[in-house]
PDB file of N, CA and C in Angstrom:
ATOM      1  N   UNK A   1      41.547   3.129 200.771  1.00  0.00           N
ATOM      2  CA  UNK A   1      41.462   1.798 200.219  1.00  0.00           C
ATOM      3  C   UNK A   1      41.040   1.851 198.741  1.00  0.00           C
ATOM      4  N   UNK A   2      40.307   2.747 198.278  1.00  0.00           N
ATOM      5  CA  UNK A   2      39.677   2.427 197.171  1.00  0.00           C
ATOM      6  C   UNK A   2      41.263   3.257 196.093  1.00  0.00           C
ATOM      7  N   UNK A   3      41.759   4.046 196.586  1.00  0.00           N
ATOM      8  CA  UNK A   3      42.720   4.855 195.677  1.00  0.00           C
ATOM      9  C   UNK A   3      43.611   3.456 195.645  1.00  0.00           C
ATOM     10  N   UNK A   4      43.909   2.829 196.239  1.00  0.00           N
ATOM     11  CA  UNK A   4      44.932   1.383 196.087  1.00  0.00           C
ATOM     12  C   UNK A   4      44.185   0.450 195.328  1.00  0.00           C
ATOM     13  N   UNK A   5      43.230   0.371 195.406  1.00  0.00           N
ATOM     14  CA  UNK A   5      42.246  -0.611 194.561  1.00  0.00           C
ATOM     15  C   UNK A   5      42.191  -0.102 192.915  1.00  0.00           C
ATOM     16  N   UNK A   6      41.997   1.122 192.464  1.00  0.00           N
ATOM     17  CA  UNK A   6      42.180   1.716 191.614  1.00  0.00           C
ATOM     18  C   UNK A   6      43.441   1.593 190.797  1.00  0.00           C
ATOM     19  N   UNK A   7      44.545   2.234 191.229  1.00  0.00           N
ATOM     20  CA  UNK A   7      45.794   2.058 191.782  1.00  0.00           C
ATOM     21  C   UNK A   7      46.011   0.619 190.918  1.00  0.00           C
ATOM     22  N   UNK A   8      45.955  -0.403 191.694  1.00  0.00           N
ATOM     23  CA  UNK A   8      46.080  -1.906 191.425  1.00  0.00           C
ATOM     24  C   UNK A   8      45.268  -2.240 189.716  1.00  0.00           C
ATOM     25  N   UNK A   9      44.215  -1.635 189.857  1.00  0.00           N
ATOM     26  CA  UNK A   9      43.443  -1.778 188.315  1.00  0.00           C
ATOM     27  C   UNK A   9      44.154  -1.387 187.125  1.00  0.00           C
ATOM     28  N   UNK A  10      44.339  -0.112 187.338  1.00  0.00           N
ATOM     29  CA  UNK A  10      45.565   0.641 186.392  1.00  0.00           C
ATOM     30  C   UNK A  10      46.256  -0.269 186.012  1.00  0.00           C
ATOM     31  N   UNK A  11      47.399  -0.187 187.131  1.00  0.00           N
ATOM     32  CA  UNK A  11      48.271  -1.377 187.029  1.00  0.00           C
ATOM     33  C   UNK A  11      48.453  -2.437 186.356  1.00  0.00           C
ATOM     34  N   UNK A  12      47.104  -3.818 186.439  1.00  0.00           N
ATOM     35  CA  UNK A  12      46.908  -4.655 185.691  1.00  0.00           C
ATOM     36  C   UNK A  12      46.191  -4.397 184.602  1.00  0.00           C
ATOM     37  N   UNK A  13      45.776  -3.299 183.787  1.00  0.00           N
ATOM     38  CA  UNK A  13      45.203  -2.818 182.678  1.00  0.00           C
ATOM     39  C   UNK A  13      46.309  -2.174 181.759  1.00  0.00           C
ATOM     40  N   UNK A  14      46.807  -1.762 182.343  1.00  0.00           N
ATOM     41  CA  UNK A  14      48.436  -1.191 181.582  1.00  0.00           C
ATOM     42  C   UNK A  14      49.039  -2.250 181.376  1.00  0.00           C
ATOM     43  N   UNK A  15      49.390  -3.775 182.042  1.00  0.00           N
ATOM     44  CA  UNK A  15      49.958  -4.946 181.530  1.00  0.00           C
ATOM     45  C   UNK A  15      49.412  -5.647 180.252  1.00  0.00           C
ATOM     46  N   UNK A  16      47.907  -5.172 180.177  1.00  0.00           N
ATOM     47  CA  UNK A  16      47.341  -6.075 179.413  1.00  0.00           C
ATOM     48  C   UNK A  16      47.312  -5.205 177.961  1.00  0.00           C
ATOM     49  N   UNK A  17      47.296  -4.218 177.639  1.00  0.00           N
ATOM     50  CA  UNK A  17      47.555  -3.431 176.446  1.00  0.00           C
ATOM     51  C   UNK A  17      49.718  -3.403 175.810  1.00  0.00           C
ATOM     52  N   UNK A  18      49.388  -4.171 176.051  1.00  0.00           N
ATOM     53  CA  UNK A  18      51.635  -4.379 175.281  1.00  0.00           C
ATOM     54  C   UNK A  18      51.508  -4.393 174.045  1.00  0.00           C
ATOM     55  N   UNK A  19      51.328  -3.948 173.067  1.00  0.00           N
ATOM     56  CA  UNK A  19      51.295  -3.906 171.653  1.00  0.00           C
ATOM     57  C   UNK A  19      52.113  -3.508 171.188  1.00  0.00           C
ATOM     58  N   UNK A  20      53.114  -4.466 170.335  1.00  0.00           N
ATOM     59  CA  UNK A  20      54.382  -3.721 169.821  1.00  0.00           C
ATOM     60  C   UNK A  20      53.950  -3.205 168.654  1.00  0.00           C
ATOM     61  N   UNK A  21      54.516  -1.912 168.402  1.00  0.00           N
ATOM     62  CA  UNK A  21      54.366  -1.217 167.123  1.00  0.00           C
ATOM     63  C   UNK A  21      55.396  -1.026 166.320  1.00  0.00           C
ATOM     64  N   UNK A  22      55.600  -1.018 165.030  1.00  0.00           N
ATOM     65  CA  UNK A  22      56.394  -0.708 164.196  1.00  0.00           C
ATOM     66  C   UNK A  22      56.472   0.244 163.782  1.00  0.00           C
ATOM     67  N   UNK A  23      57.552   0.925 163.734  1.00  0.00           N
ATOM     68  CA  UNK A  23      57.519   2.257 163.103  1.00  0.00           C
ATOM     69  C   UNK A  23      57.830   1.838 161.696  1.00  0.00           C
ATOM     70  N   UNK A  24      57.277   3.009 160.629  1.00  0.00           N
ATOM     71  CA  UNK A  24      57.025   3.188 159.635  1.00  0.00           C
ATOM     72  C   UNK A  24      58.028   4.297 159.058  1.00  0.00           C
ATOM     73  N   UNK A  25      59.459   3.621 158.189  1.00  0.00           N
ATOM     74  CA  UNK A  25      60.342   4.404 157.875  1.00  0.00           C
ATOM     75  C   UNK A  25      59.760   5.522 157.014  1.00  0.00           C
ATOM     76  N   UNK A  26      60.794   6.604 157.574  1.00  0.00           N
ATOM     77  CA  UNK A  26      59.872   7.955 157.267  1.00  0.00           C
ATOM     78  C   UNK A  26      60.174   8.036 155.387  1.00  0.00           C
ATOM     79  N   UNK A  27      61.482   7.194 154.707  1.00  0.00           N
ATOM     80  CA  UNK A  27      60.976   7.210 153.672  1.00  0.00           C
ATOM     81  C   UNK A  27      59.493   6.764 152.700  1.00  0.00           C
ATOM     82  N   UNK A  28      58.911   6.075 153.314  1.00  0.00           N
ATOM     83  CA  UNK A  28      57.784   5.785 152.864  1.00  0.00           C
ATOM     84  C   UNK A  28      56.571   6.523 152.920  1.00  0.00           C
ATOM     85  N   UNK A  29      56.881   7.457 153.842  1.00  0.00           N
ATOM     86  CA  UNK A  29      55.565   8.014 154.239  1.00  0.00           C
ATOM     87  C   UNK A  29      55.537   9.555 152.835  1.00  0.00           C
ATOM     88  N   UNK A  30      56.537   9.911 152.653  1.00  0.00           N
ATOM     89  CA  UNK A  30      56.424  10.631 151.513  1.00  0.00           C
ATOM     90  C   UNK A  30      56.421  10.195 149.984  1.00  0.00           C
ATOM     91  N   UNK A  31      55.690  10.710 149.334  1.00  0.00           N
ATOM     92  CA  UNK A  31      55.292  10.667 147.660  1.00  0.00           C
ATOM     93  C   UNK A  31      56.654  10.970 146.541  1.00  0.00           C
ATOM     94  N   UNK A  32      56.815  10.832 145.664  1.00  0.00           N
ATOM     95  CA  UNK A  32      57.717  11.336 144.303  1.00  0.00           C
ATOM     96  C   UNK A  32      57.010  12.243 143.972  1.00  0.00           C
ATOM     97  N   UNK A  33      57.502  13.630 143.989  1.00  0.00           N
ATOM     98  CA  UNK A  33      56.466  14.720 144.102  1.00  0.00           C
ATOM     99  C   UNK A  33      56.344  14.568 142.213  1.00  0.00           C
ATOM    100  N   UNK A  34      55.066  15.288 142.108  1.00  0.00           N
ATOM    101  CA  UNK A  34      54.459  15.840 140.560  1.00  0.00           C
ATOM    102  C   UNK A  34      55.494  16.408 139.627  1.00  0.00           C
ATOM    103  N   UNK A  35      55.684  16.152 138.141  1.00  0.00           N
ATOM    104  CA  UNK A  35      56.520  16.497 137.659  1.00  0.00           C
ATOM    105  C   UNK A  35      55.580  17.930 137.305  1.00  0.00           C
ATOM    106  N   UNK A  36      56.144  18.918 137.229  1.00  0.00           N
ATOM    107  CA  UNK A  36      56.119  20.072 136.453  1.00  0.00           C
ATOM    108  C   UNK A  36      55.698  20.049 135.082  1.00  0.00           C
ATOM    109  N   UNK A  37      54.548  20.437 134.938  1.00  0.00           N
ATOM    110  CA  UNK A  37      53.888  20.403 133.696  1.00  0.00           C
ATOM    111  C   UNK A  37      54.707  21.248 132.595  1.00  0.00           C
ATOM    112  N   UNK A  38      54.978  20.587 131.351  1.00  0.00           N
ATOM    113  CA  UNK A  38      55.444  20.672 130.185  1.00  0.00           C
ATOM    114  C   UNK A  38      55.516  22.625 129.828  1.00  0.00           C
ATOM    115  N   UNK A  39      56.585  23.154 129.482  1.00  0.00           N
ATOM    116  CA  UNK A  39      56.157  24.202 129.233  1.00  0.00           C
ATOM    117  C   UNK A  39      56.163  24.462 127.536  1.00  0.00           C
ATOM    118  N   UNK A  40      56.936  24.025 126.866  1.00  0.00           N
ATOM    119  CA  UNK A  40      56.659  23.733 125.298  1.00  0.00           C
ATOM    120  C   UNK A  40      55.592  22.854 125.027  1.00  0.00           C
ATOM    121  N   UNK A  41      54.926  22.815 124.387  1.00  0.00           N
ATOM    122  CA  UNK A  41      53.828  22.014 123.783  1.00  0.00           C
ATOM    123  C   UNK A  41      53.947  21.472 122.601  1.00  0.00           C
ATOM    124  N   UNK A  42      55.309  20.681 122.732  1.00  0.00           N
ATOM    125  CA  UNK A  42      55.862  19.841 121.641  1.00  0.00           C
ATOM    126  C   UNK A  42      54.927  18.058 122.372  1.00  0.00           C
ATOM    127  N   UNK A  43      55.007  17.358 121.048  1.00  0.00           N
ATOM    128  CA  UNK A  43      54.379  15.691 121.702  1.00  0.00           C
ATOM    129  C   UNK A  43      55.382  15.024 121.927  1.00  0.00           C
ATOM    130  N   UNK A  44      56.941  15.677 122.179  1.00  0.00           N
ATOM    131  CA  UNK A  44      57.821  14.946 122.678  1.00  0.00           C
ATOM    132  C   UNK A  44      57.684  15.711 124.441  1.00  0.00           C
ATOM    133  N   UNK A  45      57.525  16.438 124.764  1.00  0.00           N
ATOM    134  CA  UNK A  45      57.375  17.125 125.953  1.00  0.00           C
ATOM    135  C   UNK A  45      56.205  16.290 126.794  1.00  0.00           C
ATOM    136  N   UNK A  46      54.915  16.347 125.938  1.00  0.00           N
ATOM    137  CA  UNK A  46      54.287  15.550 126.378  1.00  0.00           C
ATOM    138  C   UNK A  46      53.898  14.461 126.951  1.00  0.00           C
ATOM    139  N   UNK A  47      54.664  13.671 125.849  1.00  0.00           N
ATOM    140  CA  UNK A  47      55.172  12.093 126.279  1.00  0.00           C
ATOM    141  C   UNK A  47      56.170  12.176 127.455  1.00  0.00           C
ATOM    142  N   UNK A  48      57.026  12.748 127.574  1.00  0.00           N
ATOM    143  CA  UNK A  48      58.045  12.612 128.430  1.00  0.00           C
ATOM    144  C   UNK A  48      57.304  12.974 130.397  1.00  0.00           C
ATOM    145  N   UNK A  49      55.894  14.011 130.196  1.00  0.00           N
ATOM    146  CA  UNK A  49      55.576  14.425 131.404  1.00  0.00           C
ATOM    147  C   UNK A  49      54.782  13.453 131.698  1.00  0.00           C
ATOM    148  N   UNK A  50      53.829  12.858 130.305  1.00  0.00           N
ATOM    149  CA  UNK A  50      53.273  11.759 131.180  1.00  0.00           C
ATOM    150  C   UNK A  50      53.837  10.575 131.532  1.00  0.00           C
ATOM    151  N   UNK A  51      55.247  10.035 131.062  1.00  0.00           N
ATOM    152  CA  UNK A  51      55.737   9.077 131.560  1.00  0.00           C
ATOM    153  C   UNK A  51      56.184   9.743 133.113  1.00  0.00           C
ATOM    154  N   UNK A  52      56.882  10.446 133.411  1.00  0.00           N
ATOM    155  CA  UNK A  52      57.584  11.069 134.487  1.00  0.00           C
ATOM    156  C   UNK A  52      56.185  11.196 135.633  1.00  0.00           C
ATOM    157  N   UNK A  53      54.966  11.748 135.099  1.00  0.00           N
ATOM    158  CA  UNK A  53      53.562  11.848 135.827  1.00  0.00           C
ATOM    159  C   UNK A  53      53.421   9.916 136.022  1.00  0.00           C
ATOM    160  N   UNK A  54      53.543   8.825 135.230  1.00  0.00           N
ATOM    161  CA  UNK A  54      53.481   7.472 135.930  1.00  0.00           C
ATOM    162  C   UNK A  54      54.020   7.436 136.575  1.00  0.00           C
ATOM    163  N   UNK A  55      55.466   7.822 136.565  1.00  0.00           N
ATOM    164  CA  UNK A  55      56.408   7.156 137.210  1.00  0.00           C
ATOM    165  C   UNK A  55      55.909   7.640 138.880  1.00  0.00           C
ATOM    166  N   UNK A  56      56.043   8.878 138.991  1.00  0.00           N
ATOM    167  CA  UNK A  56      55.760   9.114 140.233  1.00  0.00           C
ATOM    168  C   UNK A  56      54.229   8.834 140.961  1.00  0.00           C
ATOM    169  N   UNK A  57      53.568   8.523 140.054  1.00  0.00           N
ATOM    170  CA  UNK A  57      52.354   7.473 140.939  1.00  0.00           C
ATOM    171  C   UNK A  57      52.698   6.357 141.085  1.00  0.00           C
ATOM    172  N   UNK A  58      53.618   5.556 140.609  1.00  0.00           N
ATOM    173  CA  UNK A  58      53.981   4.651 140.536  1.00  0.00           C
ATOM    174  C   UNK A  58      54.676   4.529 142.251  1.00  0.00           C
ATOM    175  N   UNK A  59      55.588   5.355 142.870  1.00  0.00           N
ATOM    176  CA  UNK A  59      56.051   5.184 143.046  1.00  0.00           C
ATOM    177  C   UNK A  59      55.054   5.855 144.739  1.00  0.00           C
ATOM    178  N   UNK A  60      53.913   6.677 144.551  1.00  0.00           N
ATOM    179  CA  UNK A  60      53.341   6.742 145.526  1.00  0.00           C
ATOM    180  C   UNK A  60      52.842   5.165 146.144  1.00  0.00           C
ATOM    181  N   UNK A  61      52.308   4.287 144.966  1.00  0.00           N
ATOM    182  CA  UNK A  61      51.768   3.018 145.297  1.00  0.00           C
ATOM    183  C   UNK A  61      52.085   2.420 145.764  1.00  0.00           C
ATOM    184  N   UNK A  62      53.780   2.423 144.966  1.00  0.00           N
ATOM    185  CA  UNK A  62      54.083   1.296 146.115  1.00  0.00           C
ATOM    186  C   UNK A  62      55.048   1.807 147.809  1.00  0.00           C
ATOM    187  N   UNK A  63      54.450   2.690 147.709  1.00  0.00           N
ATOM    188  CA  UNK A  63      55.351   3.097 149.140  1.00  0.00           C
ATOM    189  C   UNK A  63      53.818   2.899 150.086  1.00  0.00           C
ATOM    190  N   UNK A  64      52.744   3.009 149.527  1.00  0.00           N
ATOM    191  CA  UNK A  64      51.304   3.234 150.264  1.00  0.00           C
ATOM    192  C   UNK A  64      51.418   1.443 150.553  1.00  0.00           C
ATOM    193  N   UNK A  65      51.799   0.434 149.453  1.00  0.00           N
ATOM    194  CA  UNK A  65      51.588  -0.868 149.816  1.00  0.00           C
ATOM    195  C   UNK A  65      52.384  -1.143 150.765  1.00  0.00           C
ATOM    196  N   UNK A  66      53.670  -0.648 150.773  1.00  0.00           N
ATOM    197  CA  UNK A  66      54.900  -0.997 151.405  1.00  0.00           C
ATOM    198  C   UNK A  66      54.244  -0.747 153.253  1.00  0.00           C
ATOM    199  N   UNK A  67      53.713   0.763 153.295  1.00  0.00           N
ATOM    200  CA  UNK A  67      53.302   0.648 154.876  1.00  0.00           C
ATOM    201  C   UNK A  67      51.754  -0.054 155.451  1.00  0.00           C
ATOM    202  N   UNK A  68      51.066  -0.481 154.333  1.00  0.00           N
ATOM    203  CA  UNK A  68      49.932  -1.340 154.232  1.00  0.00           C
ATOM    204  C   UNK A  68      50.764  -2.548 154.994  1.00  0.00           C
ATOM    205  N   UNK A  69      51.293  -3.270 154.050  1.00  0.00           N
ATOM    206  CA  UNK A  69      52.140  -4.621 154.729  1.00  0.00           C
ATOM    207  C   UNK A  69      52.634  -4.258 156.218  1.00  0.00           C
ATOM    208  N   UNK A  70      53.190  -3.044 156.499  1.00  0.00           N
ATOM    209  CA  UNK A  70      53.861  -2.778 157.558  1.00  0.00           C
ATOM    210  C   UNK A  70      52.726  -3.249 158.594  1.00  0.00           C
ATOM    211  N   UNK A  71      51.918  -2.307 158.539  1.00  0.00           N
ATOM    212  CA  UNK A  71      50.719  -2.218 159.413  1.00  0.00           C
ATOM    213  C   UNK A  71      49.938  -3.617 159.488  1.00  0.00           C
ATOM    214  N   UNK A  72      49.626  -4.746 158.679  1.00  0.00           N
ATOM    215  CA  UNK A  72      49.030  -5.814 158.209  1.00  0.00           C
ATOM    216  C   UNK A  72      49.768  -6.252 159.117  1.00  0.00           C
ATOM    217  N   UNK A  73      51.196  -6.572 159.344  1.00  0.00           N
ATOM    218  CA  UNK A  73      51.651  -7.443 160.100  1.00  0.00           C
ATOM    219  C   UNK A  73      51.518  -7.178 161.835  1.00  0.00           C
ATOM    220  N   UNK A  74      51.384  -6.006 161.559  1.00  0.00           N
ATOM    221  CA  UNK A  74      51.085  -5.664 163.134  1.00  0.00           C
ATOM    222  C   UNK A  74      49.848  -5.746 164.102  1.00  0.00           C
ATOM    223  N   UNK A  75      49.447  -6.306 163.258  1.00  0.00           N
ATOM    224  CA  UNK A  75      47.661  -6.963 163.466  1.00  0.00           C
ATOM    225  C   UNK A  75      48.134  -8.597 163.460  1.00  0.00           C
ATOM    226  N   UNK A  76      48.959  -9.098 163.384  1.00  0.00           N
ATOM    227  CA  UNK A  76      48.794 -10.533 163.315  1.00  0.00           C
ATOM    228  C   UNK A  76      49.322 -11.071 164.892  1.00  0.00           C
TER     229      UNK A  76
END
């Protein structure tokens, strides 16, 4: 009796956890990797790595906001 009683608990405890989840496209979950640091040490080289070094934080951010929202909605 008690393994059916158990049994039955499960049962209605597994109904009550239904949480739909979203998966999180796997493009987002990866970064714009690091540009390769300058190997001439001209201030046109320079300029060019640290724009290329924004860009790709740039582009970590908004993929980090992008699965923020994902996840945000899955709480509502």
């Amino acid at each position: 009796m008690r393994i059916a009683i158990s049994i039955l608990a499960l049962v209605i405890l597994a109904g009550c956890s239904t949480m739909r989840m979203t998966p999180v496209p796997d493009a987002l979950l990866t970064c714009e990797a690091q540009p390769p640091s300058p190997k001439a040490g001209t201030q046109k080289n320079a300029s060019l790595y640290v724009v290329d070094l924004a860009a790709a934080g740039q582009d970590c951010r908004s993929k980090l906001g992008s699965v923020r929202r994902i996840l945000k909605d899955e709480t509502k």
